[in-house]
PDB file of N, CA and C in Angstrom:
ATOM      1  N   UNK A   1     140.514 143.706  16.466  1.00  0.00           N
ATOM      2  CA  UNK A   1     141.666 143.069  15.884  1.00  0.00           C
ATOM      3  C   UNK A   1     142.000 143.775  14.561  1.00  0.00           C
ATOM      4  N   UNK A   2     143.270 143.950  14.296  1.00  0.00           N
ATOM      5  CA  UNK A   2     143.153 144.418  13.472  1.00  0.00           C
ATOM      6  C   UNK A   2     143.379 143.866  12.238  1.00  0.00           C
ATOM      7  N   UNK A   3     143.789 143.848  10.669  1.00  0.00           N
ATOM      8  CA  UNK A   3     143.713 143.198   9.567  1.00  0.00           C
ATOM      9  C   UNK A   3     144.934 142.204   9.937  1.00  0.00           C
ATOM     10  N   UNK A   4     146.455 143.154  10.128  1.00  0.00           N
ATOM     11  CA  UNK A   4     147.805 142.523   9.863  1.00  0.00           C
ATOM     12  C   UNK A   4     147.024 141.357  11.337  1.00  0.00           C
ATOM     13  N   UNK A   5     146.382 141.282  12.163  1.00  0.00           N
ATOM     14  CA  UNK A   5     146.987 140.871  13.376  1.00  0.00           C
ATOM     15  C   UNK A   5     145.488 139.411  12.713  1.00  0.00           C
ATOM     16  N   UNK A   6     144.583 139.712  11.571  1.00  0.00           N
ATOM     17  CA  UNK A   6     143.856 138.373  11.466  1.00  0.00           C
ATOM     18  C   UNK A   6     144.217 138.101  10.475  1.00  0.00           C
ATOM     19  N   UNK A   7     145.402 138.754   9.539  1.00  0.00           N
ATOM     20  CA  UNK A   7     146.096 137.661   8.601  1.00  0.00           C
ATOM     21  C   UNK A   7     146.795 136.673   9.319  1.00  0.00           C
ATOM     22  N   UNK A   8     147.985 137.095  10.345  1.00  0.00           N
ATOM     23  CA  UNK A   8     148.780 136.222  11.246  1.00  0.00           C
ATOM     24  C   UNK A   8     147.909 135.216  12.081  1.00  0.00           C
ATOM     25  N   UNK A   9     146.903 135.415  12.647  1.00  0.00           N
ATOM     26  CA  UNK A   9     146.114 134.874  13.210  1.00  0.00           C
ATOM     27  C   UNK A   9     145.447 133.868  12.391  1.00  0.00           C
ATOM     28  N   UNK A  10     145.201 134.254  11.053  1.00  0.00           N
ATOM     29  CA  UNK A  10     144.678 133.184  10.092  1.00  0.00           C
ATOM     30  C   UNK A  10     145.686 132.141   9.624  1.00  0.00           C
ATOM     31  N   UNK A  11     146.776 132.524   9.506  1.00  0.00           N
ATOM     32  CA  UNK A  11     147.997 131.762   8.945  1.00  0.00           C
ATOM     33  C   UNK A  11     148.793 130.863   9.960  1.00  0.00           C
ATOM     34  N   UNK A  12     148.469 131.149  11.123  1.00  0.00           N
ATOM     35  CA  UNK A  12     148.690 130.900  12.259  1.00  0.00           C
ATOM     36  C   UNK A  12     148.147 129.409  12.454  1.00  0.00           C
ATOM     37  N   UNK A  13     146.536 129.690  12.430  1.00  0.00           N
ATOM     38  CA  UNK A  13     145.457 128.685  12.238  1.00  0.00           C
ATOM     39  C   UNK A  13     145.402 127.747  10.808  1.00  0.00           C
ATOM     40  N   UNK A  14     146.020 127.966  10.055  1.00  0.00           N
ATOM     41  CA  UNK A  14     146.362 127.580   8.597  1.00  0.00           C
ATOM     42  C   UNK A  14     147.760 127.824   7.847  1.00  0.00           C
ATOM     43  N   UNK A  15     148.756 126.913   8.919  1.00  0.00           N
ATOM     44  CA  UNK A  15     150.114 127.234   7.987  1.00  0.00           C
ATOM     45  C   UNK A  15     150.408 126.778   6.654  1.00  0.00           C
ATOM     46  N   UNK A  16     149.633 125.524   6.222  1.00  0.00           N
ATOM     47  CA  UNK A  16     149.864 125.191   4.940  1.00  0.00           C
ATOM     48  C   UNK A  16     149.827 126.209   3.671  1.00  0.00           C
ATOM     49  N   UNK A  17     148.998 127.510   4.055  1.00  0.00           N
ATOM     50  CA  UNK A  17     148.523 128.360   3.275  1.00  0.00           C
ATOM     51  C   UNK A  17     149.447 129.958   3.007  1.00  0.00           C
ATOM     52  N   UNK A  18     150.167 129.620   3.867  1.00  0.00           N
ATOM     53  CA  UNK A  18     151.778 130.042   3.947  1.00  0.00           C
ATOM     54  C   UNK A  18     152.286 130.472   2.594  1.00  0.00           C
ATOM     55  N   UNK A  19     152.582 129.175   1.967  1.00  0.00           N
ATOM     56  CA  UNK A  19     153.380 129.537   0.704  1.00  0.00           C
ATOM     57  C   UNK A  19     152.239 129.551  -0.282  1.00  0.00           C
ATOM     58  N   UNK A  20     151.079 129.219  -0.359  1.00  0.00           N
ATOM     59  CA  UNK A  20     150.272 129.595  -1.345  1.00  0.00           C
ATOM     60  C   UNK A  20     150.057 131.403  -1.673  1.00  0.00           C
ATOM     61  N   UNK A  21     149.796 131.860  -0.160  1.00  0.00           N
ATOM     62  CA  UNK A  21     150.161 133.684   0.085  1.00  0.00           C
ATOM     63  C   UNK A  21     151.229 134.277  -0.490  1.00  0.00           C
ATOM     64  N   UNK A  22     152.303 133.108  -0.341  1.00  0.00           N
ATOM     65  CA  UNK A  22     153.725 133.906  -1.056  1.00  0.00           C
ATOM     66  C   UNK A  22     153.730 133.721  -2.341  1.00  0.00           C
ATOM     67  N   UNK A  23     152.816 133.016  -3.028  1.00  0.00           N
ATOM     68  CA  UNK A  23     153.169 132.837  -4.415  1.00  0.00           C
ATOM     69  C   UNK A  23     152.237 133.913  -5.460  1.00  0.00           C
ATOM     70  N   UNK A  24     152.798 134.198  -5.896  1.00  0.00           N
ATOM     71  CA  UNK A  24     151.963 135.428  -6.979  1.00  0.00           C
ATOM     72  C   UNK A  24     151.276 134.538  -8.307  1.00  0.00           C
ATOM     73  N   UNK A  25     151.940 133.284  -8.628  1.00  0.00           N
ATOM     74  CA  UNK A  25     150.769 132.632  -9.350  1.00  0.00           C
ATOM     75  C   UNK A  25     149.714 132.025  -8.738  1.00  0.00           C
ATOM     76  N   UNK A  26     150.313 131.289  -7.135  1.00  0.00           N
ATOM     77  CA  UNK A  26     149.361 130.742  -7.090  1.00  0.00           C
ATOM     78  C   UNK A  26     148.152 131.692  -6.631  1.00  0.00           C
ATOM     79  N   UNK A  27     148.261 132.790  -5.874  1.00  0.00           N
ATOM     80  CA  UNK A  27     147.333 134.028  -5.783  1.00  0.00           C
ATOM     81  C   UNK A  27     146.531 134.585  -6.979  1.00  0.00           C
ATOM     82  N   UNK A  28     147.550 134.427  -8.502  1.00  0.00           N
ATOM     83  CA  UNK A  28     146.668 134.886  -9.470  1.00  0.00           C
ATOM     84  C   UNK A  28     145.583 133.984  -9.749  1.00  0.00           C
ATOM     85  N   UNK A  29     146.143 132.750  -9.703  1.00  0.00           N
ATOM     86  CA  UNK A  29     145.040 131.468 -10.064  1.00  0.00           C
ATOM     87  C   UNK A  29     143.561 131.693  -9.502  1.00  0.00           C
ATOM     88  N   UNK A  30     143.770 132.221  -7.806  1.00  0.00           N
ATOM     89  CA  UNK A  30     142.780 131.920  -6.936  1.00  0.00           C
ATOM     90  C   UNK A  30     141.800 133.218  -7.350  1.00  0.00           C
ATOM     91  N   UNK A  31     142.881 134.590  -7.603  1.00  0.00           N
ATOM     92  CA  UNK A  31     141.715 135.457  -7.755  1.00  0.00           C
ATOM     93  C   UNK A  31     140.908 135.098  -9.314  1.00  0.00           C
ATOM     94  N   UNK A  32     141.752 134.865  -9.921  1.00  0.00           N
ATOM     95  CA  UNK A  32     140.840 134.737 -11.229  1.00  0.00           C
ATOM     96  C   UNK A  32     139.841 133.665 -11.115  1.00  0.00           C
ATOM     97  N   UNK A  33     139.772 132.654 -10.621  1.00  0.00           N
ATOM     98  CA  UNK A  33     138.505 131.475 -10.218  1.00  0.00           C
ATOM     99  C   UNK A  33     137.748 132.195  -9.310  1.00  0.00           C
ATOM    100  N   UNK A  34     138.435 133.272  -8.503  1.00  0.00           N
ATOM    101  CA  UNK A  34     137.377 133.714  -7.789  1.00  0.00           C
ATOM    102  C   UNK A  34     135.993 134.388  -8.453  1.00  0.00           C
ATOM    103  N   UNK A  35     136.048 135.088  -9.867  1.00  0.00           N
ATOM    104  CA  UNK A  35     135.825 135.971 -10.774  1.00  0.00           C
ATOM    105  C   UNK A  35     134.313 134.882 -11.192  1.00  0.00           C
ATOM    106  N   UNK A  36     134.887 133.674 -11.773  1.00  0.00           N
ATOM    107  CA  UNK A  36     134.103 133.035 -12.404  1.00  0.00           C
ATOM    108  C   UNK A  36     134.998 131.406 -12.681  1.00  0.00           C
ATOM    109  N   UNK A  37     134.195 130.555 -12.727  1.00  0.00           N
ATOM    110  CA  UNK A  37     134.563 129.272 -12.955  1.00  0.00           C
ATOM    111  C   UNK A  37     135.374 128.717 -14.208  1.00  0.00           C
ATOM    112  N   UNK A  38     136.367 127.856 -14.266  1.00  0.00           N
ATOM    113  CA  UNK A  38     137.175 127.545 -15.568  1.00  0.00           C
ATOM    114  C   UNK A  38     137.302 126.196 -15.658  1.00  0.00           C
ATOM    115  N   UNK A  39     137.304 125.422 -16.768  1.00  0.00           N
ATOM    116  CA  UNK A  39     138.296 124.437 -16.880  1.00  0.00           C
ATOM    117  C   UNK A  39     139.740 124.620 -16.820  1.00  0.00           C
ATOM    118  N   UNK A  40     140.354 123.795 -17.116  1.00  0.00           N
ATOM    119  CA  UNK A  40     142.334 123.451 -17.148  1.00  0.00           C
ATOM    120  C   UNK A  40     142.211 123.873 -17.968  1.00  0.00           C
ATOM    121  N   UNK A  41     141.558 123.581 -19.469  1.00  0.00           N
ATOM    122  CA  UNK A  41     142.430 124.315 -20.774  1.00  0.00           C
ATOM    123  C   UNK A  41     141.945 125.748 -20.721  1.00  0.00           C
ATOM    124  N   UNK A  42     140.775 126.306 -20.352  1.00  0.00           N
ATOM    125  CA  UNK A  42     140.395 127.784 -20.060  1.00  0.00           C
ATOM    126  C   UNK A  42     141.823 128.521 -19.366  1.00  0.00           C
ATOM    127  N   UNK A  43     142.133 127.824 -18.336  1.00  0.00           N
ATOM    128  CA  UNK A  43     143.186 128.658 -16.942  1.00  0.00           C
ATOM    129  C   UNK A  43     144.660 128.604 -18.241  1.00  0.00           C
ATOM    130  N   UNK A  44     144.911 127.361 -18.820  1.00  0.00           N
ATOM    131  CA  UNK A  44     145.710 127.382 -19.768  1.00  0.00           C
ATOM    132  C   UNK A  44     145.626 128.359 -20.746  1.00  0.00           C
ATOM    133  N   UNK A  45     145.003 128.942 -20.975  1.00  0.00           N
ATOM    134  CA  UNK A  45     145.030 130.191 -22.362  1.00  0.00           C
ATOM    135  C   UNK A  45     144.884 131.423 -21.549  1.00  0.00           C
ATOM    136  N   UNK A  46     144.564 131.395 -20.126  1.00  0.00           N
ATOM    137  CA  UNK A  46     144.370 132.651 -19.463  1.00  0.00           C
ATOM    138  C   UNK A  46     145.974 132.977 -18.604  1.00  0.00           C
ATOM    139  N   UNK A  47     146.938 131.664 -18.550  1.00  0.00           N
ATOM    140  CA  UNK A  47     148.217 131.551 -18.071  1.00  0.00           C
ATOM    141  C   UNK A  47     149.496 131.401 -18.893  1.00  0.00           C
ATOM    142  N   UNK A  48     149.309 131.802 -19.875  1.00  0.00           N
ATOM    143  CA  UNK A  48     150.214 131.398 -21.078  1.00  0.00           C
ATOM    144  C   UNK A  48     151.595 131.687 -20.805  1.00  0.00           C
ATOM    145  N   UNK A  49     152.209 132.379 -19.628  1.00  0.00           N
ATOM    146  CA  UNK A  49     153.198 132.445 -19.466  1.00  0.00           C
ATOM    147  C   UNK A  49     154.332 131.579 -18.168  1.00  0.00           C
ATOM    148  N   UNK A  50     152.957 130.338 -18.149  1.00  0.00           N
ATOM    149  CA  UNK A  50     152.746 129.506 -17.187  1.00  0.00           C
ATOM    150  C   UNK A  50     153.335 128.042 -17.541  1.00  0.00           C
ATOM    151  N   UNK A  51     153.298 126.854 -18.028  1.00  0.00           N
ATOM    152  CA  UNK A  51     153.283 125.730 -18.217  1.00  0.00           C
ATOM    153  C   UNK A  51     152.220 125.192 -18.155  1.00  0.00           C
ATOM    154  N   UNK A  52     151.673 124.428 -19.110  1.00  0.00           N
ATOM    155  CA  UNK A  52     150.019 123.638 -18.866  1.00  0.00           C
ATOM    156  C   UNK A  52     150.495 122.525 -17.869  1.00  0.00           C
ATOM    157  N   UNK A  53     151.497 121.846 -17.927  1.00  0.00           N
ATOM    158  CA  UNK A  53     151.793 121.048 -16.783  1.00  0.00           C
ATOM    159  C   UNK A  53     151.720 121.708 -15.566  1.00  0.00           C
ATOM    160  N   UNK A  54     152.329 122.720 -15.357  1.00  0.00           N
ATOM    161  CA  UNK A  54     152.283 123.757 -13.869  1.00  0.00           C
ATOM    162  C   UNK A  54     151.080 124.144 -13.545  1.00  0.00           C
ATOM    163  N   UNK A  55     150.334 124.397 -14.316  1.00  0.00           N
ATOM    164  CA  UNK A  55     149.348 124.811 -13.916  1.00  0.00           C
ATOM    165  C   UNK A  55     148.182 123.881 -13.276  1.00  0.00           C
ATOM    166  N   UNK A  56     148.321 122.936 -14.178  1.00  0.00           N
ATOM    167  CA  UNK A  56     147.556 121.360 -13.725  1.00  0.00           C
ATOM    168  C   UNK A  56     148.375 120.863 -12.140  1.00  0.00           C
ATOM    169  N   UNK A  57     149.257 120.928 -12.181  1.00  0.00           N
ATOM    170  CA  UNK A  57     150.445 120.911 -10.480  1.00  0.00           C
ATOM    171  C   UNK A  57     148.989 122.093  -9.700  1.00  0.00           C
ATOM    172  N   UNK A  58     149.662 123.061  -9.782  1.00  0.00           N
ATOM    173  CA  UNK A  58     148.892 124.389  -9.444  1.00  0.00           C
ATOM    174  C   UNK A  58     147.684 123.616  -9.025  1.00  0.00           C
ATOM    175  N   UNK A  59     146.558 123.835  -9.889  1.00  0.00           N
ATOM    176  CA  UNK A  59     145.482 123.491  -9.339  1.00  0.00           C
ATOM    177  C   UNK A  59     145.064 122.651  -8.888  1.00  0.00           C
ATOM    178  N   UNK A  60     145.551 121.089  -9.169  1.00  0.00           N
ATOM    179  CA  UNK A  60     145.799 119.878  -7.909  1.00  0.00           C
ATOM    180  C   UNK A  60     145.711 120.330  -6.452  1.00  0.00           C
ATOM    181  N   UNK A  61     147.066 121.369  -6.438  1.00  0.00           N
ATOM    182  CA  UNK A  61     148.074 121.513  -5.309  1.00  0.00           C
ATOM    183  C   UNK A  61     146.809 122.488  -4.105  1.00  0.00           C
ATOM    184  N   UNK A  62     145.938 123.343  -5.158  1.00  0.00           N
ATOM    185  CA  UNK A  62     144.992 123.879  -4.372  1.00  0.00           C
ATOM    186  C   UNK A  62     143.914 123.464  -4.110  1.00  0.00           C
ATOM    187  N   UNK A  63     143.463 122.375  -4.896  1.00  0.00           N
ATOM    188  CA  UNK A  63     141.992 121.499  -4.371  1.00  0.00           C
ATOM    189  C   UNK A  63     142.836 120.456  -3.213  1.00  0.00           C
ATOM    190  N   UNK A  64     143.707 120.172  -3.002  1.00  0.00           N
ATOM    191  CA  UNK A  64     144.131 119.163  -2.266  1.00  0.00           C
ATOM    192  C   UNK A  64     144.290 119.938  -0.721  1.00  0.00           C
ATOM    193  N   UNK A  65     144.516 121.318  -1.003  1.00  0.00           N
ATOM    194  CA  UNK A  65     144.328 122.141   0.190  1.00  0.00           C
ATOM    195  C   UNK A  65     142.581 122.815   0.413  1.00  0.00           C
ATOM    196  N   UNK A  66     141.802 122.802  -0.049  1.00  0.00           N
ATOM    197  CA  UNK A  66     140.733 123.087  -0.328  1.00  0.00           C
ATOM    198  C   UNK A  66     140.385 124.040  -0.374  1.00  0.00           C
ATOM    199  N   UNK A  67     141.157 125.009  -1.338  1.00  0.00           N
ATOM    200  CA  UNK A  67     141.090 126.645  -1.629  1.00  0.00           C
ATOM    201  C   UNK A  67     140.098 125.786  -2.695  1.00  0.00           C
ATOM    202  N   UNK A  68     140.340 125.253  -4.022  1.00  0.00           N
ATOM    203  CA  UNK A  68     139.680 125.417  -4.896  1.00  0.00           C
ATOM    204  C   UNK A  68     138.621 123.968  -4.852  1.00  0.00           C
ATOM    205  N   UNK A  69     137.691 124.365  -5.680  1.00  0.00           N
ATOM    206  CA  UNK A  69     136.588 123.242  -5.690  1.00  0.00           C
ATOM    207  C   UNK A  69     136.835 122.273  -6.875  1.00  0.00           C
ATOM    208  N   UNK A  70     136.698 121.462  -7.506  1.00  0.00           N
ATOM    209  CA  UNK A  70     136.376 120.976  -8.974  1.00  0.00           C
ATOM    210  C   UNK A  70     135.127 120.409  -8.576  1.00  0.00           C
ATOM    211  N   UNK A  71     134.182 120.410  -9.900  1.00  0.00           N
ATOM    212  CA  UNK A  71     132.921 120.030 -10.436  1.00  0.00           C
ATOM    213  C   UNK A  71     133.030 119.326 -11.632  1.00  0.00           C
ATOM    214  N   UNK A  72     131.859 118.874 -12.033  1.00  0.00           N
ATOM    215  CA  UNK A  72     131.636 118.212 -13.241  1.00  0.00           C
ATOM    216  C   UNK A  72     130.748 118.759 -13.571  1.00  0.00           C
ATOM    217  N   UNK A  73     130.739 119.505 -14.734  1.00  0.00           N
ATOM    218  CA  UNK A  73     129.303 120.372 -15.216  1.00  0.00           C
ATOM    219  C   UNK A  73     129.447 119.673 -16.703  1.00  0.00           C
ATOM    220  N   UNK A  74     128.295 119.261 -17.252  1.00  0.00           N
ATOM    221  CA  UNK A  74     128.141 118.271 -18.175  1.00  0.00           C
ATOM    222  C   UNK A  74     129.108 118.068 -19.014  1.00  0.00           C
ATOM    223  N   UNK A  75     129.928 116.873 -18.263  1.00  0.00           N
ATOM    224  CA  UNK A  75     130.867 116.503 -18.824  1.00  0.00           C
ATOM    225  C   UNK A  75     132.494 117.196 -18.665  1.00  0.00           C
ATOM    226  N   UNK A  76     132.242 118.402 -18.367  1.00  0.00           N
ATOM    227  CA  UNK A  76     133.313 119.266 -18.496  1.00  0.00           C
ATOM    228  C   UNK A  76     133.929 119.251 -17.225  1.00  0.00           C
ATOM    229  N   UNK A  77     135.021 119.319 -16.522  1.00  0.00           N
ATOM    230  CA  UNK A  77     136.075 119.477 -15.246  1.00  0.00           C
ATOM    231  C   UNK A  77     135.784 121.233 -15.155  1.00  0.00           C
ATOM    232  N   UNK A  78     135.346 121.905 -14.024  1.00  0.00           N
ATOM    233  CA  UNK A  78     135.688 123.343 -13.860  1.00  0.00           C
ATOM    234  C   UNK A  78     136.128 123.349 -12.410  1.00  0.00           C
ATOM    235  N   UNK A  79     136.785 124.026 -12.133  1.00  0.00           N
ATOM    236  CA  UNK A  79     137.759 124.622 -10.909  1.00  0.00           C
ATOM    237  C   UNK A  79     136.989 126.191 -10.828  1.00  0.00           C
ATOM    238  N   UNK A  80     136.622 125.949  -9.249  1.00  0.00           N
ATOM    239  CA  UNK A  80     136.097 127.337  -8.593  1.00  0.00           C
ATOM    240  C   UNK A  80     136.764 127.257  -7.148  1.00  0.00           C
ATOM    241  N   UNK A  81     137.019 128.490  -6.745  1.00  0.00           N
ATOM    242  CA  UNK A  81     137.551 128.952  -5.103  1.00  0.00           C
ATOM    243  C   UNK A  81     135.813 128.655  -4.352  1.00  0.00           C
ATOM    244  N   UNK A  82     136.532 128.107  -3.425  1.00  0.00           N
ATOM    245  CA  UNK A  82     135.420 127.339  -2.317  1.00  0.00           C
ATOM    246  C   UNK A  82     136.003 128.262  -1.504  1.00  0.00           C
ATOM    247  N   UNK A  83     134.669 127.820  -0.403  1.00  0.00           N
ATOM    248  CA  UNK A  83     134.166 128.840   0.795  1.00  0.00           C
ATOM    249  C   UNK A  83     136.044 129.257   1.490  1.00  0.00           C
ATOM    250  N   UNK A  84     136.546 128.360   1.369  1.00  0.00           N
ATOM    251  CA  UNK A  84     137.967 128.768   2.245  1.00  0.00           C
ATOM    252  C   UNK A  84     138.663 129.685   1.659  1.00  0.00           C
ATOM    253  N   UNK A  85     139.210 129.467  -0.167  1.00  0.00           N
ATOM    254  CA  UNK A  85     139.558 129.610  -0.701  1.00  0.00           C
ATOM    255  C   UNK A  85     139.176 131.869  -0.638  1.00  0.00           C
ATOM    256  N   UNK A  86     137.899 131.601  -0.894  1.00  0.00           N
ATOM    257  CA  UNK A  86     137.202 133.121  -0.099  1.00  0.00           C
ATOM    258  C   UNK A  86     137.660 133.861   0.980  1.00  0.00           C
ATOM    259  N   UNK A  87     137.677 132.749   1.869  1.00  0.00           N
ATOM    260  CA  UNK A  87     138.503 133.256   2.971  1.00  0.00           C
ATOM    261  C   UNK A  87     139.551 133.887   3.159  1.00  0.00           C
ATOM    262  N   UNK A  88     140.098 132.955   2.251  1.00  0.00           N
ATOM    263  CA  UNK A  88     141.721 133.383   2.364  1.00  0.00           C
ATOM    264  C   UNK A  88     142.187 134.835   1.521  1.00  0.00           C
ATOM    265  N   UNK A  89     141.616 134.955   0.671  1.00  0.00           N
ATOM    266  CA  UNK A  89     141.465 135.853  -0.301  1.00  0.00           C
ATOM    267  C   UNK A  89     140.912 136.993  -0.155  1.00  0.00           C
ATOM    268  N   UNK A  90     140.078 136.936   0.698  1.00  0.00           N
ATOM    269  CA  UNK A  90     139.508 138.025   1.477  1.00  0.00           C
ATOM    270  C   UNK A  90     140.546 138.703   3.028  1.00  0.00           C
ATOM    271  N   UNK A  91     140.846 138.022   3.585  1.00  0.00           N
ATOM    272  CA  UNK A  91     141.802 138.150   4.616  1.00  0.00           C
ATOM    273  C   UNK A  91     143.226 139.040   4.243  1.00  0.00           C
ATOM    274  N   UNK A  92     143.568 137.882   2.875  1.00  0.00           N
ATOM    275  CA  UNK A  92     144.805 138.544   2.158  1.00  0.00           C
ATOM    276  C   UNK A  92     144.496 139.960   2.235  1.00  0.00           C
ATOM    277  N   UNK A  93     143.486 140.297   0.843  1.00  0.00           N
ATOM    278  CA  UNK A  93     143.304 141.570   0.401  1.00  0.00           C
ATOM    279  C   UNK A  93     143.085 142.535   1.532  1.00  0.00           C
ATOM    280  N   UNK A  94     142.714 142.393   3.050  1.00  0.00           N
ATOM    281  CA  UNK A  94     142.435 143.127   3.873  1.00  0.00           C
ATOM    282  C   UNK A  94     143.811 143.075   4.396  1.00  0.00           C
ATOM    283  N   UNK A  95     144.481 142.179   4.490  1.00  0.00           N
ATOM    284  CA  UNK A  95     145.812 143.103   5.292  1.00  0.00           C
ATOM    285  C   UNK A  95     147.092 143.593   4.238  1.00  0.00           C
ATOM    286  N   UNK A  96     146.724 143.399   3.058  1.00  0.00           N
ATOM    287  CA  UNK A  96     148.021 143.794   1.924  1.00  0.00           C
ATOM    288  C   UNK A  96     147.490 145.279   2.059  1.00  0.00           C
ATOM    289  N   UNK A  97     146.277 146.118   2.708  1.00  0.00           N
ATOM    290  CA  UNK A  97     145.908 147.172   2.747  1.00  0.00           C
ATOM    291  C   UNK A  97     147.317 148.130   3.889  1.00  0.00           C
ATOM    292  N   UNK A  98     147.344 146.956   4.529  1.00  0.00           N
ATOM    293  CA  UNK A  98     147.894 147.785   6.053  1.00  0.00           C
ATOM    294  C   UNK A  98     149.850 147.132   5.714  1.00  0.00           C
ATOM    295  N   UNK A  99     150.217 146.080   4.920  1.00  0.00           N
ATOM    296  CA  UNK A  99     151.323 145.885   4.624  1.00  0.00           C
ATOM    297  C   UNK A  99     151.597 144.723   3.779  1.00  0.00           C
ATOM    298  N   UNK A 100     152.732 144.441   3.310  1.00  0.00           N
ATOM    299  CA  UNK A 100     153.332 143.646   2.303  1.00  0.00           C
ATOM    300  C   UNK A 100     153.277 142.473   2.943  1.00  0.00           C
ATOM    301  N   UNK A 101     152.663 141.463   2.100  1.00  0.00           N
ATOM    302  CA  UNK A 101     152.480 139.838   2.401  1.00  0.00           C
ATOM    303  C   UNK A 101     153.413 139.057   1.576  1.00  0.00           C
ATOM    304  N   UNK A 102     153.806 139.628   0.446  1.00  0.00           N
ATOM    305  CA  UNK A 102     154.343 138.996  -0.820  1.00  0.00           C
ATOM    306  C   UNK A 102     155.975 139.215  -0.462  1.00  0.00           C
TER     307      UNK A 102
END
């Protein structure tokens, strides 16, 4: 199989994840949690050209799809890309090799 044919195949199996692919923030969000774990006000100083309200939308919008995780690490809220979230991100980056997703 090839990449373009298990992005379609993935999106296929996961249309909600559709417009998350088309969005270039919400893609930046995911790779940068992919990197390492954040709170809201962390992603807020790392998005400044963003809205702290949007961004709080944003990352709702992706734990409610279960790209991203939230935790409680003492006391603190952090947002990390979960096992799907990987997935997807990995899939992406393998077929933006062979053509344009965006």
């Amino acid at each position: 199989m090839t990449k373009q044919s298990q992005w379609v195949f993935f999106i296929e199996q996961n249309p909600q994840f559709n417009k998350v692919a088309s969005s270039k923030i919400y893609m930046a969000i995911l790779r940068r949690l992919e990197k390492s774990s954040l709170s809201a006000d962390k992603m807020h100083l790392e998005f400044t050209q963003v809205k702290g309200s949007d961004i709080d939308l944003i990352l709702e919008s992706l734990e409610k799809l279960k790209l991203v995780s939230k935790m409680d690490v003492l006391g603190q809220m952090l947002y990390s890309v979960s096992p799907l979230g990987k997935k997807l991100l990995e899939i992406y980056a393998n077929a933006r090799e062979e053509f344009s997703i965006e």
